[in-house]
Each structure stands twice: as C-alpha cells, then as structure tokens.
Protein backbone atom coordinates (compact mmCIF):
# COMPACT_ATOMS: atom_id res chain seq x y z
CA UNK A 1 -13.42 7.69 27.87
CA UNK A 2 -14.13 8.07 23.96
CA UNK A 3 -17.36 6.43 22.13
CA UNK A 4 -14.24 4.12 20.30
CA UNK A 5 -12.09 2.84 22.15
CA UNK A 6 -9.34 0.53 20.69
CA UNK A 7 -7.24 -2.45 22.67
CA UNK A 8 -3.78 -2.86 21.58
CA UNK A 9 -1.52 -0.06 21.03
CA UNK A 10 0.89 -1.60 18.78
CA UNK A 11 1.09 -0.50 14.97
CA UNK A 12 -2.38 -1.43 14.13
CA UNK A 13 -4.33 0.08 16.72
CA UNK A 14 -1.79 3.01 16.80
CA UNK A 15 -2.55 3.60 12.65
CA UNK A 16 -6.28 3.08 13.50
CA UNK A 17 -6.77 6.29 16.03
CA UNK A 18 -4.57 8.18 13.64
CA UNK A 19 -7.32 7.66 10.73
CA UNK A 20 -10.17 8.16 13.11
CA UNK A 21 -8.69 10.75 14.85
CA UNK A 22 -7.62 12.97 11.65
CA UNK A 23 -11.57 12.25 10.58
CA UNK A 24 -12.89 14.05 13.72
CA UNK A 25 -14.02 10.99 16.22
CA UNK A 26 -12.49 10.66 19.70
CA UNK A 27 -10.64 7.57 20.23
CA UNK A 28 -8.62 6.27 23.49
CA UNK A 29 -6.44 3.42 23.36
CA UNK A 30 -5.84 0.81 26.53
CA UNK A 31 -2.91 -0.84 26.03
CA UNK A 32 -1.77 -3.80 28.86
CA UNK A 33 2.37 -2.82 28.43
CA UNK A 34 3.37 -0.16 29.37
CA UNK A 35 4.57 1.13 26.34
CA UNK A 36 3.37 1.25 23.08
CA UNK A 37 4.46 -0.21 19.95
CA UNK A 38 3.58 -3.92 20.68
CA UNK A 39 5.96 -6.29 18.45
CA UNK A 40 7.86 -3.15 17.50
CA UNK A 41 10.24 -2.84 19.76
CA UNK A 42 13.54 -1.31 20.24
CA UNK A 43 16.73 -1.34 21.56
CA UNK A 44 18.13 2.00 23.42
CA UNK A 45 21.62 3.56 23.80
CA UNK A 46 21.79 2.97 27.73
CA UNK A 47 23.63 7.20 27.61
CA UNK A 48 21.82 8.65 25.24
CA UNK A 49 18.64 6.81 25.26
CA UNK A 50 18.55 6.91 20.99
CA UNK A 51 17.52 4.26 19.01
CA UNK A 52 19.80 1.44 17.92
CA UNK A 53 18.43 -1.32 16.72
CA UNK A 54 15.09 -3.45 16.16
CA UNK A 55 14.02 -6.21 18.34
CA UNK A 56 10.79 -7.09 16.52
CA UNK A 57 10.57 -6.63 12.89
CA UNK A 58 12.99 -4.76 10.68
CA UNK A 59 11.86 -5.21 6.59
CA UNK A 60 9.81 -3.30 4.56
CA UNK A 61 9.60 -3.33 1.14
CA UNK A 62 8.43 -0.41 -0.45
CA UNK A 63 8.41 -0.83 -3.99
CA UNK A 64 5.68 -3.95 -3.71
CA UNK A 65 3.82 -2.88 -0.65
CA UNK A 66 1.71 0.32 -1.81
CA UNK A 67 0.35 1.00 1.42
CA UNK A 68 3.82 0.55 3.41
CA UNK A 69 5.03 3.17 0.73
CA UNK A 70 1.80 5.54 1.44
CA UNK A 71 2.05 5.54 5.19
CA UNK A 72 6.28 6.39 4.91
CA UNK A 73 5.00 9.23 2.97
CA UNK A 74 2.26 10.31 5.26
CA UNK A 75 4.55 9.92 8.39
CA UNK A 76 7.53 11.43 6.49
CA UNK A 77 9.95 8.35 7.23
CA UNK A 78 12.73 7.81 4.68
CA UNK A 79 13.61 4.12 3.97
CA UNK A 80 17.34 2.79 4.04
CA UNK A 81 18.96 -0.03 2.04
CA UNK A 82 19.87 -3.20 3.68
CA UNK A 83 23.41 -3.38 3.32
CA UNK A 84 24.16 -6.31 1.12
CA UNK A 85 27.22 -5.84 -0.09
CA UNK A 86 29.97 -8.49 -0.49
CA UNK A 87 30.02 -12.16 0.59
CA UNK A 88 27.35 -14.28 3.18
CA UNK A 89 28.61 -16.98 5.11
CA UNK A 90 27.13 -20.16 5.34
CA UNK A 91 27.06 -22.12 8.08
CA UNK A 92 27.24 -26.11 8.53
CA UNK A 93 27.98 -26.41 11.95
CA UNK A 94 31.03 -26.97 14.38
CA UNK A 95 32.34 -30.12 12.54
CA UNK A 96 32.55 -28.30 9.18
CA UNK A 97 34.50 -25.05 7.94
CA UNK A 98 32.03 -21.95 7.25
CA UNK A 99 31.99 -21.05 3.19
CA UNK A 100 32.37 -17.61 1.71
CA UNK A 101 29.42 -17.48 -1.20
CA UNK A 102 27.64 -14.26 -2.63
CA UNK A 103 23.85 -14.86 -2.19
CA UNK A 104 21.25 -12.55 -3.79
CA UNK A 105 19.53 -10.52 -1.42
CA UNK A 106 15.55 -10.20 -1.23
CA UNK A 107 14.19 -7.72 -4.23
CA UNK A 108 13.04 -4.15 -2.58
CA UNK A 109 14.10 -5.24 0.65
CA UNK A 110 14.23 -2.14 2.99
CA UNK A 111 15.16 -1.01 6.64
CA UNK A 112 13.81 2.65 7.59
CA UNK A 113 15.51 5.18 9.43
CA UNK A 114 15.23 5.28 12.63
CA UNK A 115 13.94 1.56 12.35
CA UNK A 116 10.19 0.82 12.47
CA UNK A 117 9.93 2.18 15.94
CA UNK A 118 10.18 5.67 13.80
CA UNK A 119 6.27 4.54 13.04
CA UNK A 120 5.58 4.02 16.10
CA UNK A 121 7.14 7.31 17.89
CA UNK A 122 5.84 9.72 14.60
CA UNK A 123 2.23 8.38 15.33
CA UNK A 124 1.78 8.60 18.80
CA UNK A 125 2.85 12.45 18.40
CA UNK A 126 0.49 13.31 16.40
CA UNK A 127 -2.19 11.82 18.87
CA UNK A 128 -3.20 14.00 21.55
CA UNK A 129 -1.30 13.12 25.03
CA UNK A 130 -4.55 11.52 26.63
CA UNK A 131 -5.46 9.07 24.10
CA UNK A 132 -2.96 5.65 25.06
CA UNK A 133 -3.93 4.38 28.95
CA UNK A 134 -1.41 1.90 29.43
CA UNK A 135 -1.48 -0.65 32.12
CA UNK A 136 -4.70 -1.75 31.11
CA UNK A 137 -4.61 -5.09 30.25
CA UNK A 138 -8.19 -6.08 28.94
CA UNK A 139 -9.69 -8.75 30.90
CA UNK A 140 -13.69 -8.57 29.70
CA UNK A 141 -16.05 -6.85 26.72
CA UNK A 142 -20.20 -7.78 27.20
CA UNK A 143 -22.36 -6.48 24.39
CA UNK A 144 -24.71 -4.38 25.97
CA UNK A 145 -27.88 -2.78 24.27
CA UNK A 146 -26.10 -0.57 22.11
CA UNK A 147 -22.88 -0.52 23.94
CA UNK A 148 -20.01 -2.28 24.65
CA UNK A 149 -18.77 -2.64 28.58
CA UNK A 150 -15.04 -3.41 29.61
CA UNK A 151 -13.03 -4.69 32.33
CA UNK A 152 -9.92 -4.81 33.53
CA UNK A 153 -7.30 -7.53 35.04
CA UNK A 154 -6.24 -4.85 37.85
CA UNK A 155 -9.87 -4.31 39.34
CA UNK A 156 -8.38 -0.57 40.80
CA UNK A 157 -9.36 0.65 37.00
CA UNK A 158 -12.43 1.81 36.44
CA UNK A 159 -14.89 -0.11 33.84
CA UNK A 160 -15.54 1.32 30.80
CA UNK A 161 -18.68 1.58 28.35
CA UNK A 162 -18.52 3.12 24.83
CA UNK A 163 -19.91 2.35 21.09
CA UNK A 164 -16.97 0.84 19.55
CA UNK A 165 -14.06 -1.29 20.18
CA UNK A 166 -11.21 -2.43 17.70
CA UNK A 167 -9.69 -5.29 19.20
CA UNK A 168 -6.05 -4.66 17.94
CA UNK A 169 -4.32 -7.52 19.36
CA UNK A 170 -2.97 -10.99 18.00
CA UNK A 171 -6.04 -12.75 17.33
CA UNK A 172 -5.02 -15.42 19.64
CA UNK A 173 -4.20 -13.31 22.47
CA UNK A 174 -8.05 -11.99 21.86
CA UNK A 175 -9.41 -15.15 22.28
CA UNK A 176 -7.70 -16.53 24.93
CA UNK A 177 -7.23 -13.36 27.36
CA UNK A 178 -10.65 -11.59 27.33
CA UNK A 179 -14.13 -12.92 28.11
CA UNK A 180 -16.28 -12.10 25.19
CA UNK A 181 -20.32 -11.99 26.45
CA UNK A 182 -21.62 -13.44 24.76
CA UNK A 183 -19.41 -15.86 23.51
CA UNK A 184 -18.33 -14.66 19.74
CA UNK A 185 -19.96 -16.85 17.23
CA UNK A 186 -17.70 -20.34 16.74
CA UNK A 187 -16.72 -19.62 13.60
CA UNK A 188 -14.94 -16.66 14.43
CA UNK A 189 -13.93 -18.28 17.85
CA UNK A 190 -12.14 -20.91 15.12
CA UNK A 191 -10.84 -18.24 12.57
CA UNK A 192 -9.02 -16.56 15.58
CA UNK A 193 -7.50 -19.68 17.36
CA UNK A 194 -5.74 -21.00 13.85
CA UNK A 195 -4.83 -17.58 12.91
CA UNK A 196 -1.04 -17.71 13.58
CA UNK A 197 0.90 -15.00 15.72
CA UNK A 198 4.00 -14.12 13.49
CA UNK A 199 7.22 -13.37 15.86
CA UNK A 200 5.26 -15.41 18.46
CA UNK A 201 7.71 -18.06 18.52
CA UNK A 202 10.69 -16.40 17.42
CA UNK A 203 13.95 -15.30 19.22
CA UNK A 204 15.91 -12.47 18.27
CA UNK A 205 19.49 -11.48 18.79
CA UNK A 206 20.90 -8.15 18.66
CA UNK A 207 25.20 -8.10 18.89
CA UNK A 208 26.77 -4.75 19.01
CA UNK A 209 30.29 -4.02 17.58
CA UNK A 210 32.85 -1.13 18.14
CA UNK A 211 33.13 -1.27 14.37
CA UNK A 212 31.37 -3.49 11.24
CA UNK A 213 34.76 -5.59 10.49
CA UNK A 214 32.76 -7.45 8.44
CA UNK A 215 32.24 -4.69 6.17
CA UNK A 216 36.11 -4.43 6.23
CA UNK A 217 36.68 -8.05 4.97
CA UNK A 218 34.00 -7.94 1.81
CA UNK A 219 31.74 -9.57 3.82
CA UNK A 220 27.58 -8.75 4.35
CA UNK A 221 27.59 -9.72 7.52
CA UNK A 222 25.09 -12.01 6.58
CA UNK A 223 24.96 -15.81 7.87
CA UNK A 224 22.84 -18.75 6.74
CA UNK A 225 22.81 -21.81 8.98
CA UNK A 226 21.79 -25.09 9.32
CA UNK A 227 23.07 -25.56 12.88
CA UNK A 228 22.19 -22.27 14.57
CA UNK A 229 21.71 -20.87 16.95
CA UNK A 230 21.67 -18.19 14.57
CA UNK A 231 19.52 -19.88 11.46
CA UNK A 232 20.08 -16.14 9.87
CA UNK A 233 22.06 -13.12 10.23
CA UNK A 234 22.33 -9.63 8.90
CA UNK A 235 24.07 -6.54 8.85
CA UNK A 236 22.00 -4.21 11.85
CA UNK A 237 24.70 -1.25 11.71
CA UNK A 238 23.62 2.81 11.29
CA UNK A 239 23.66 3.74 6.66
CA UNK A 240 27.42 5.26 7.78
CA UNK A 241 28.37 1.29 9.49
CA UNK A 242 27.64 2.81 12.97
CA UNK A 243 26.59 1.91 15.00
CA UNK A 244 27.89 -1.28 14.34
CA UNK A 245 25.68 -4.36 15.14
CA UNK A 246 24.40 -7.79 13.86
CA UNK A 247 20.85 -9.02 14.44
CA UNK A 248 20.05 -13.02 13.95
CA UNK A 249 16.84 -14.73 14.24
CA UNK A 250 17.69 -18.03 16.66
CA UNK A 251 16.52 -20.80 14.81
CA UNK A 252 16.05 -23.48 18.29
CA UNK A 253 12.85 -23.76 19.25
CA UNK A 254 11.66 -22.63 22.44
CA UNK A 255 12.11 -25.61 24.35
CA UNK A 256 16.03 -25.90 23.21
CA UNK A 257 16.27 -22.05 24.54
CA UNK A 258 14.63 -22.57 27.75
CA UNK A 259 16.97 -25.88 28.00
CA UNK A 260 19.86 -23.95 27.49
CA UNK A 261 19.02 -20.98 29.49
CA UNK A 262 22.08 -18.04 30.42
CA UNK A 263 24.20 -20.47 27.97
CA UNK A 264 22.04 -19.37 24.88
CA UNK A 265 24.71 -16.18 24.59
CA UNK A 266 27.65 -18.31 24.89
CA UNK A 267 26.83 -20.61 22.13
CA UNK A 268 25.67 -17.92 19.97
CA UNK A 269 29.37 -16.51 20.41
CA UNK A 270 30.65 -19.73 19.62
CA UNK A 271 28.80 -19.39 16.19
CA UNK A 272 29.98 -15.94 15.37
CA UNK A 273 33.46 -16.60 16.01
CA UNK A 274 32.88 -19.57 14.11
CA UNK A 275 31.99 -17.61 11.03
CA UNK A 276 33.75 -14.38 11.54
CA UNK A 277 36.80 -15.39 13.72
CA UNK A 278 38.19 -13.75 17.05
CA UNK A 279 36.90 -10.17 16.14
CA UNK A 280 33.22 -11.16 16.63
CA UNK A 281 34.29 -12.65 19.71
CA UNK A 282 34.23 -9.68 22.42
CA UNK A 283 30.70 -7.42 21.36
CA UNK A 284 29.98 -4.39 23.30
CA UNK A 285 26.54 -6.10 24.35
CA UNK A 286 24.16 -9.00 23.41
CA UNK A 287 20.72 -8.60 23.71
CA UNK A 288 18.32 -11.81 22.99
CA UNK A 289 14.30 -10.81 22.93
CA UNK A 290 12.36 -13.71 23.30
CA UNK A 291 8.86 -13.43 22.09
CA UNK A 292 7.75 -17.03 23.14
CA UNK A 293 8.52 -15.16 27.19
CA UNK A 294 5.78 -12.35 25.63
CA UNK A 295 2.87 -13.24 27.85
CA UNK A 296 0.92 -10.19 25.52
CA UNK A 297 2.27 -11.47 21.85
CA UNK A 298 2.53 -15.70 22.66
CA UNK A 299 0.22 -17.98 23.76
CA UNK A 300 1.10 -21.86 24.34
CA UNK A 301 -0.85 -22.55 20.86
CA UNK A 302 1.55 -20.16 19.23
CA UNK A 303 4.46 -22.44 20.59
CA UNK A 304 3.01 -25.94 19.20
CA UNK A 305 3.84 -27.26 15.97
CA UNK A 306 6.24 -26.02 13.07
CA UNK A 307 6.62 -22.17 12.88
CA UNK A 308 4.39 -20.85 9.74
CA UNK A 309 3.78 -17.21 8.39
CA UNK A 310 0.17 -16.43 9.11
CA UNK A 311 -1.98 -16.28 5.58
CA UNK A 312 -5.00 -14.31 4.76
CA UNK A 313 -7.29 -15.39 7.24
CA UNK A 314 -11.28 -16.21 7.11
CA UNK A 315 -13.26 -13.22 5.46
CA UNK A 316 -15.03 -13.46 9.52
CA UNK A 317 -12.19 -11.78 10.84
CA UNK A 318 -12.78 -8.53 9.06
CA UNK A 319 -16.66 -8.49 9.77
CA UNK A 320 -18.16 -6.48 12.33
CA UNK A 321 -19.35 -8.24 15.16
CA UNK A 322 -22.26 -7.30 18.07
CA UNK A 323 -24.46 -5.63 16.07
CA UNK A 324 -21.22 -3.64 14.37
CA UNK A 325 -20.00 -2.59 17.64
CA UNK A 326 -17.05 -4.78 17.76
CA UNK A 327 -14.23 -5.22 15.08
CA UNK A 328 -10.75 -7.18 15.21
CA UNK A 329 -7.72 -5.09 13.77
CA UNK A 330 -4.43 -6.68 14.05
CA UNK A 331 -1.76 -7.51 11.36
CA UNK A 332 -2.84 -11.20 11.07
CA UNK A 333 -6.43 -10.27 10.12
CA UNK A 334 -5.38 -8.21 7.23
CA UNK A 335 -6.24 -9.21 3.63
CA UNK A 336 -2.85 -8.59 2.10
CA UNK A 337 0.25 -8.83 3.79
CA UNK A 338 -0.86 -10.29 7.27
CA UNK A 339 1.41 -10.64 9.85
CA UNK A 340 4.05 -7.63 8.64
CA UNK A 341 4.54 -4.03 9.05
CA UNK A 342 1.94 -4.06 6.09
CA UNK A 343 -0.72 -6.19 7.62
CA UNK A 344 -0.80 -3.83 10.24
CA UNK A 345 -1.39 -0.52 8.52
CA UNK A 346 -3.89 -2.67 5.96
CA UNK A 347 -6.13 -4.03 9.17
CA UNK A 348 -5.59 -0.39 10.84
CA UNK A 349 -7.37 1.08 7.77
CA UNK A 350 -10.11 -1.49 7.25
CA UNK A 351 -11.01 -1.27 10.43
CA UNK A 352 -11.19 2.91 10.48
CA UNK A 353 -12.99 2.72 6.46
CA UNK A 354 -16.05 0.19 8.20
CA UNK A 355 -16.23 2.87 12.00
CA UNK A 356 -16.49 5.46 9.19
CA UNK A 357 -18.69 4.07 6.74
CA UNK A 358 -21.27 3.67 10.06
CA UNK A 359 -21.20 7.27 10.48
C-alpha cells in the first residue's frame, strides 16, 4: 500500500491522486462501491454499454467556475449547451391546465460531453491500474506515532498503515461510518455533522424517448412544478436530440417516495402526460436513482429538515489534522463552490497543495 492513501474514489479523491500522482508520490485509493465515481453516476445503454445519461449531477458552468474550466482543459473534455430552446411548461397540478411560458435559462449553464462521468472515466486512465481497491469500505483510522492505521468493515482485508490519508467522502458519512482514535477534536466533529451532503436527499429521474417530440413542438422540454413529482425537468437528449431523454429532480421528500413505493413511476407518468400529452406517455425506460437509499452518500441527518445547498464550511475542515497526517477532501469542504462538480476539484487540489507543501 502507498505512504498516502485516500478514502473515497469519487471526483475529489479521484482529482487528488491525479495531482499527487503527476508530482511523483504513490497514492492508492480504497473506495467501499465498487465502482468509482461516487455521486457521479451514470446511466448505460443495456447493448452497447455507452453512456446515456447522468444520474448524479449534470451542470457546469464554465465561464464563472475557473477551475471547472482548467480541469476540462487538462482532461481534454469539451462542454455542450443545455438545450434551451423554445417554451417551459409550468406545472400547477392535476386540477389546473399546464401553461406554455418562455423562462430564461441559468447564465453559462453547461452539460459536457460524455456527461460528467467523462471526468471520472479520463482520470482513472491516467492512474496506473493498481491504485483504486474497491470493496473497501473504511471502518477505522488510529493515529499512530507517525502513522496512520486502517481497518476495514469486511475483516478478510488486510489492515493498512501509511503517512497520509485524505478522507474524500461526504463529511457526514466520515463522521458517522469510521472510528476516528482518537476522537477528532469537537469542533471539527461539529463542522462535519452540520456540513450538508448535497444530492443526499434528492431523487432523480431519467425518461428515455424514441425521439425529443418536445423539441418538435417549440418546446425545452423543460418543466417547473409546484405539485411534482417532478419539481423540475430538462431536456437530457445527445447535442444531435439523441438519444432522446428527460431527467427531473422529484421534488417529494423521502418519506412521500418510500410511501408511494413501485407507484412513484406511475405518477411521474401521470405528470408528463400531463404536460406533454400522450407522446410522453409510453418511454423506452424510466430509471429513478434515489440517493436518500445511498447508504455511502446519505445518512439519516442528511434526511431531516428542509433540503439546503451546503455553504463554505468552518475554516477546520481544510486543516490538517493528527499531527498533519490526516486531511478531509470532499466537495462540501471546499472554499468556493462546495457541494458541485467545482467543490470537488477545489477540495481535490487543496488537499494535494498542503501533502505537497509537507514535502
């Protein structure tokens, strides 16, 4: 195993071997799914096995995030436009006709090709083959003199000592899944348990079309709603309108989804044909990703309360920690952008500038 070792192979800890790496240390990741990417995920042709469409986050935007526009350049990833184009639809519920209304889209707003899992794929090529263990859910870290000892869930794997470790998961998930030894000071323990998870609570729908009829009609494809399920919709189809799809953040909390259960899809039919009329009403598929279900992004204080967008945390969260041994990297912890694409490549390289700063 490498002197750093880094837990969480999502974008974050993904970014933060790449800068390590390309500086000359050795770095191994141990990552608990078994795959990488973390809250970027994606969905697959079921044939081909190509990408199709996002089931995490989609946005970028480039022109006012410098580092987002850095790392596309680095990575060689070309950004595409959100199509836009024509009317929205918004959405009062079953009792009231939907309304036709052009509403300005969000300034620089971006999608990239190939979707943000083209970050994901074009990083972990360019690490060598060994570096991501996955399967290795994190269960322990005690400071030892010097070193840092961890331990695993599934007791077959072996434990592991090294310098360094970049905790590159949710904050929360930190806190609440591995025994730290000895216990991190409170006032990080604190910074960590109100830092929010973002996608932690969310719900996200994926609808596949044989063609973007919406595009046909003058419509975005867009929906705002009041009612839901869908609270928002967009326009998920390939630059060319293929392939076709719709994504949708569901708006009902958690509890509402688990109350409804299987009968989730059905109403969120019931809305599209409500807004879009019989066309929308036989998709080629319907995928819903529930992140509340995420056992490795949610935890049951990400599931309390009113959904907010994690803000710049405590000034703690960046600090080194046993002795300078121990640092937390994930997208909520950065100091501009925290919680998005952004936040993640910002923690990923303060957490690689302080390893290399200490030689």
């Amino acid at each position: 195993m490498s002197d750093i070792v880094i837990i969480g192979a999502g974008l974050s800890g993904l970014a933060t071997a790449l800068l390590l790496q390309e500086a000359g240390k050795s770095v191994s990741i141990l990552e608990a799914r078994s795959r990488p990417g973390g809250r970027i995920h994606s969905l697959y042709d079921g044939s081909t096995g190509s990408y199709l469409a996002d089931l995490g986050p989609t946005w970028v935007w480039p022109d006012y995030q410098p580092v987002v526009r850095q790392w596309l350049d680095k990575l060689n990833i070309v950004k595409v436009a959100q199509f836009e184009s024509g009317n929205a639809i918004l959405d009062y519920g079953p009792d009231t006709a939907p309304e036709r209304r052009y509403l300005p889209g969000q300034a620089g707003i971006a999608r990239l090709n190939g979707g943000p899992q083209a970050l994901i794929d074009t990083i972990v090529s360019r690490l060598p083959e060994s570096t991501i263990h996955f399967d290795h859910p994190v269960a322990s870290l005690r400071a030892l003199p010097g070193k840092l000892e961890l331990k695993f869930s599934d007791a077959s794997h072996k434990t592991v000592v090294c310098e360094t470790v970049v905790v590159a998961t949710p904050p929360r998930i930190a806190l609440e899944s591995i025994h730290f030894d000895p216990p991190l000071p409170t006032q990080l323990q604190e910074a960590l348990s109100t830092q929010p998870t973002w996608m932690a609570p969310h719900a996200k729908a994926v609808i596949q079309y044989e063609t973007a009829f919406w595009r046909d009609r003058g419509l975005s494809g867009r929906i705002a709603s009041r009612h839901g399920p869908l609270v928002e919709a967009h326009d998920h189809s390939g630059p060319d309108g293929t392939p076709a799809a719709l994504f949708g953040f569901i708006g009902w909390p958690y509890e509402t989804r688990t109350e409804f259960g299987n009968q989730l899809q059905s109403h969120i039919f019931t809305q599209l044909k409500r807004c879009f009329g019989e066309d929308s009403s036989t998709p080629l598929s319907i995928h819903v990703e529930d992140w509340a279900r995420d056992p490795f992004t949610a935890t049951p204080t990400d599931l309390q309360g009113a959904v907010t967008h994690p803000e710049i945390g405590a000034e703690i969260l960046r600090q080194p920690h046993y002795d300078g041994n121990l640092l937390f990297a994930s997208a909520e912890t950065a100091r501009q952008s925290p919680g998005l694409i952004e936040g993640a490549l910002v923690a990923a390289e303060q957490a690689a500038d302080k390893i290399l700063k200490q030689g």
